[in-house]
Protein backbone atom coordinates (compact mmCIF):
# COMPACT_ATOMS: atom_id res chain seq x y z
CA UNK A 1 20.78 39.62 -36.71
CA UNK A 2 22.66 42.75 -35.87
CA UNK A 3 23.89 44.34 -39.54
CA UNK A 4 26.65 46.43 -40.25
CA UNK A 5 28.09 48.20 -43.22
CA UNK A 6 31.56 49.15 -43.90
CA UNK A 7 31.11 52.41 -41.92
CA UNK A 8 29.27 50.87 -39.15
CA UNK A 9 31.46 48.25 -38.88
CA UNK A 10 34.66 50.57 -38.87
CA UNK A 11 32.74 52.62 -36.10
CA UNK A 12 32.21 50.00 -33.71
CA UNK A 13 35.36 47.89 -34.25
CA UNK A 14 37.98 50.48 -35.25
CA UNK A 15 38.85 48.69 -38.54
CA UNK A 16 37.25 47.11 -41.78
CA UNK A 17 35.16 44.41 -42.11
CA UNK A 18 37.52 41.16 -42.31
CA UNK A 19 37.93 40.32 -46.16
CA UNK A 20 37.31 43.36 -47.46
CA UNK A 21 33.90 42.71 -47.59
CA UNK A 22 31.10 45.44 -47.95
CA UNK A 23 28.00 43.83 -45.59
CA UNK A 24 28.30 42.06 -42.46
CA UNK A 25 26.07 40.67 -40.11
CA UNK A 26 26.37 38.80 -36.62
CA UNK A 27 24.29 36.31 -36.11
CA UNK A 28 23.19 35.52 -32.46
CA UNK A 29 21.33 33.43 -30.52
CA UNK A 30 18.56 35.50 -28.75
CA UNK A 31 16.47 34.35 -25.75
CA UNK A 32 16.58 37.41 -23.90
CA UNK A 33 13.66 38.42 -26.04
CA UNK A 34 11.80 34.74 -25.64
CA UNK A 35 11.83 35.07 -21.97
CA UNK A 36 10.57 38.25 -21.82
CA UNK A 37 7.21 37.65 -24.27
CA UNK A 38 7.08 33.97 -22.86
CA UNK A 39 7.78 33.73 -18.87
CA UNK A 40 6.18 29.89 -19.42
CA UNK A 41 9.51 28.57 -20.86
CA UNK A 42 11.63 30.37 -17.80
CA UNK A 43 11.88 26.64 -16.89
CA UNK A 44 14.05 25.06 -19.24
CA UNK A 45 17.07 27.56 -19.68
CA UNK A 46 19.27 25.02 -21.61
CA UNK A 47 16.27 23.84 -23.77
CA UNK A 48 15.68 27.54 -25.14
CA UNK A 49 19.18 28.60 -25.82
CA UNK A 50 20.08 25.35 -27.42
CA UNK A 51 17.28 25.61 -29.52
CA UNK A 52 18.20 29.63 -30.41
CA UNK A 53 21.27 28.04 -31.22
CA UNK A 54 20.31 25.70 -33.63
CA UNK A 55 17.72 27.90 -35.35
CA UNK A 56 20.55 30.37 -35.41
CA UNK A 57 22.86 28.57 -37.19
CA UNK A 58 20.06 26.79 -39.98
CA UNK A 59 19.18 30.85 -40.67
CA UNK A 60 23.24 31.55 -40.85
CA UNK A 61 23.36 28.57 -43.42
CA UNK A 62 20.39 29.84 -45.51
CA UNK A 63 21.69 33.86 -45.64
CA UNK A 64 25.26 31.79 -47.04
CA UNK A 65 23.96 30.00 -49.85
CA UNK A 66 21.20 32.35 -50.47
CA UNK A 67 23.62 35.34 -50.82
CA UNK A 68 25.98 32.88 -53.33
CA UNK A 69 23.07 31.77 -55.47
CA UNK A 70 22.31 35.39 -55.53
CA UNK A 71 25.83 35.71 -56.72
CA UNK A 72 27.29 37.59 -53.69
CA UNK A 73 30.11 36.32 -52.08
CA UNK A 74 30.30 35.36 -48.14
CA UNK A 75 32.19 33.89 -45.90
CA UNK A 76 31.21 32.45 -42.10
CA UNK A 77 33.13 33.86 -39.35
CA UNK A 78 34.01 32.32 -35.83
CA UNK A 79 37.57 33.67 -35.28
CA UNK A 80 38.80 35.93 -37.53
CA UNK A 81 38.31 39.76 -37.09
CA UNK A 82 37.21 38.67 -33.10
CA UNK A 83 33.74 38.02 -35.06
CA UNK A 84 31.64 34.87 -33.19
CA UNK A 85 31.58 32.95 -30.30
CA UNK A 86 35.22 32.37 -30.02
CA UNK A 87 35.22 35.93 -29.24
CA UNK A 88 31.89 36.45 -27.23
CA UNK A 89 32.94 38.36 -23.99
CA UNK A 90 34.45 40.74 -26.11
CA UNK A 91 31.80 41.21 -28.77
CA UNK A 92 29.07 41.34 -25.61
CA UNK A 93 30.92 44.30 -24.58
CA UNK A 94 31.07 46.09 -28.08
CA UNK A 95 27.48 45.30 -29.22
CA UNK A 96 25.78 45.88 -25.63
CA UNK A 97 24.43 42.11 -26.08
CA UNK A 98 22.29 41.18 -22.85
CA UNK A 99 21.94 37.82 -21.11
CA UNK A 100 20.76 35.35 -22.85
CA UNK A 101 22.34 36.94 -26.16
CA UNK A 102 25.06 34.75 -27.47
CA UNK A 103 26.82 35.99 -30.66
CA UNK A 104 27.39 32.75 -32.78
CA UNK A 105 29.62 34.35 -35.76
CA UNK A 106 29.56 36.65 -38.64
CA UNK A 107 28.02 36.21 -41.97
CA UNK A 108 30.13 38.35 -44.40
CA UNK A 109 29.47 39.47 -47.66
CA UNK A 110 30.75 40.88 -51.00
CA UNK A 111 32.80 40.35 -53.86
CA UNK A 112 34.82 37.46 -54.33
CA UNK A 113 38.49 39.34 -54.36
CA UNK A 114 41.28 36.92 -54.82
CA UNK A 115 40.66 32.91 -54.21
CA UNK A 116 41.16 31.66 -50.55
CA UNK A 117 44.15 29.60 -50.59
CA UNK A 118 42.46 25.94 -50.75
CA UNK A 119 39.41 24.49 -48.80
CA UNK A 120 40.21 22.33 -45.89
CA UNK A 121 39.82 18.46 -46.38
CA UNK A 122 36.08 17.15 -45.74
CA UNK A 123 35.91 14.55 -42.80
CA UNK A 124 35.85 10.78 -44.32
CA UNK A 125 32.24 9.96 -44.74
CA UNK A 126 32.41 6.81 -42.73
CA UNK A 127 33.76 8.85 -39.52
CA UNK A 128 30.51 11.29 -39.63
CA UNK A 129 27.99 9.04 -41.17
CA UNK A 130 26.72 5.67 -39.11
CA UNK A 131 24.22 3.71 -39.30
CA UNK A 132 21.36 2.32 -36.68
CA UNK A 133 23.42 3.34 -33.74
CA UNK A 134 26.18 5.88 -32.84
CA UNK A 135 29.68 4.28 -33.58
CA UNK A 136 32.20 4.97 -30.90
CA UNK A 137 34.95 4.39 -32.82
CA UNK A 138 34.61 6.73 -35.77
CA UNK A 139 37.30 9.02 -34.59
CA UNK A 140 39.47 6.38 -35.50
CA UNK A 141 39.28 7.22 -38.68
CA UNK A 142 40.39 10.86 -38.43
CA UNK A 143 44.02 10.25 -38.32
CA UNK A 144 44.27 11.12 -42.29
CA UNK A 145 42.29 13.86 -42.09
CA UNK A 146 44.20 15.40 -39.10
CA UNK A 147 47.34 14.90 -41.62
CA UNK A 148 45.90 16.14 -44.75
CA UNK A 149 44.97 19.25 -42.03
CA UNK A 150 48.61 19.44 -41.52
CA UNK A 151 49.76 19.21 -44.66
CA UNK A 152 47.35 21.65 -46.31
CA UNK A 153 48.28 24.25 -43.30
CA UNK A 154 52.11 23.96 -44.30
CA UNK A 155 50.84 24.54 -48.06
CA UNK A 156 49.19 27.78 -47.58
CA UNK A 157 50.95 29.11 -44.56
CA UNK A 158 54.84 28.44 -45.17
CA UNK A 159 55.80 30.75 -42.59
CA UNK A 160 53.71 29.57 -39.69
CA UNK A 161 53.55 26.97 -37.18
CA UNK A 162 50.45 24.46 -37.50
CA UNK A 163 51.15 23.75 -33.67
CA UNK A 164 51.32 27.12 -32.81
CA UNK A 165 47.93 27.81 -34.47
CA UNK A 166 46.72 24.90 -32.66
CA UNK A 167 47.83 26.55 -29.68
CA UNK A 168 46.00 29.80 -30.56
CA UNK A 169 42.88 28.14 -31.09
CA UNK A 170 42.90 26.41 -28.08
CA UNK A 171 43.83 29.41 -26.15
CA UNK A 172 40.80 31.44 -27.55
CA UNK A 173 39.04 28.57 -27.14
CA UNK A 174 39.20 28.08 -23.36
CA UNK A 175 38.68 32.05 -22.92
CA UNK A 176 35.59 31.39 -24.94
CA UNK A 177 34.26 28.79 -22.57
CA UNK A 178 34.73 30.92 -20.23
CA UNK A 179 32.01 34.02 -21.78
CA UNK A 180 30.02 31.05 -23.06
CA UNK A 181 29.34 29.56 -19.59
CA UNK A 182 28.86 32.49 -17.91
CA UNK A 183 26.34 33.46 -20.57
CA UNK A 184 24.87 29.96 -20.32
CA UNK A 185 24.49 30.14 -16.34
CA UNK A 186 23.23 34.05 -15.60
CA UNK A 187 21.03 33.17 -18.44
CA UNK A 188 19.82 29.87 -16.77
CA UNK A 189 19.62 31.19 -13.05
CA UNK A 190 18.18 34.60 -13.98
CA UNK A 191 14.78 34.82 -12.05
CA UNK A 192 13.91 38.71 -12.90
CA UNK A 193 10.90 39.67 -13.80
CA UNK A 194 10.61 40.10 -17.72
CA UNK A 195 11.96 43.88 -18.73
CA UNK A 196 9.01 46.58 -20.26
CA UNK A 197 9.86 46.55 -23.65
């Protein structure tokens, strides 16, 4: 967890935290530091960074709804304010993150200013839940949601293009691969010896 407040954040990325908010912290998946205490699990690369991953993301979840029971307002980051893994060539380069350090996204936190204009639609229940055996044909059953997407979008953001956001995404989205699998296969085919701490 690397944590920043609004002067730390302003010095590092030359402008405020995204929403105003007062606290921020980027959350990252860390193996660097696994590999160097533990040379036993060198061996399964993948294993280890999927699992930093996971136990990442379970410890983002529990700083969100622990900060809102608290009463503090927060909101995940991927994207916005070039804040998580969307951006994580460019946030390796700003934070000094070494291999095997994958930023995931940014936990911010504050006051609740003005409400966000709507929550996207939830995923139908019967295209994410299944029983006894994965159903290949749940996607099926996105076609509402993708419209309800759509139509939300046009709600909130009269002026803009839901294709051309599309297009954004999927533009940041393939540069992202990019930094991800590069930080996926140094990580995996590194063979130095582990760093003095």
């Amino acid at each position: 967890f690397i944590t920043f407040t609004r002067e730390h954040w302003q010095d590092i990325f030359d402008r405020p935290i995204p929403f105003k908010g007062s606290y921020a912290v980027i959350i990252c998946a860390d193996i660097f530091r696994l590999k160097s205490l533990l040379p036993e699990f060198r061996n399964t690369p993948f294993v280890n960074l999927s699992l930093a991953i996971f136990n990442s993301a379970l410890a983002a979840m529990s700083m969100n709804l622990a900060a809102e029971a608290l009463g503090i307002s927060s909101i995940m980051l991927s994207e916005t304010g070039r804040a998580g893994l969307l951006d994580a060539a460019y946030l390796k380069d700003k934070l000094g993150l070494h291999e095997g350090v994958l930023p995931l996204a940014t936990l911010v936190l504050g006051k609740a200013g003005l409400p966000l204009p709507g929550i996207p639609p939830r995923q139908p229940r019967q295209a994410v839940i299944m029983q006894k055996h994965y159903d290949r044909t749940a996607g099926t059953q996105l076609k509402d949601w993708h419209e309800q997407m759509f139509i939300g979008y046009k709600i909130t953001h009269p002026l803009s293009s839901f294709d051309r956001q599309i297009a954004y995404y999927e533009q940041k989205m393939v540069a992202a691969e990019e930094a991800v699998k590069e930080i996926f296969l140094k990580y995996g085919h590194a063979k130095e010896k582990p760093e003095a701490q």
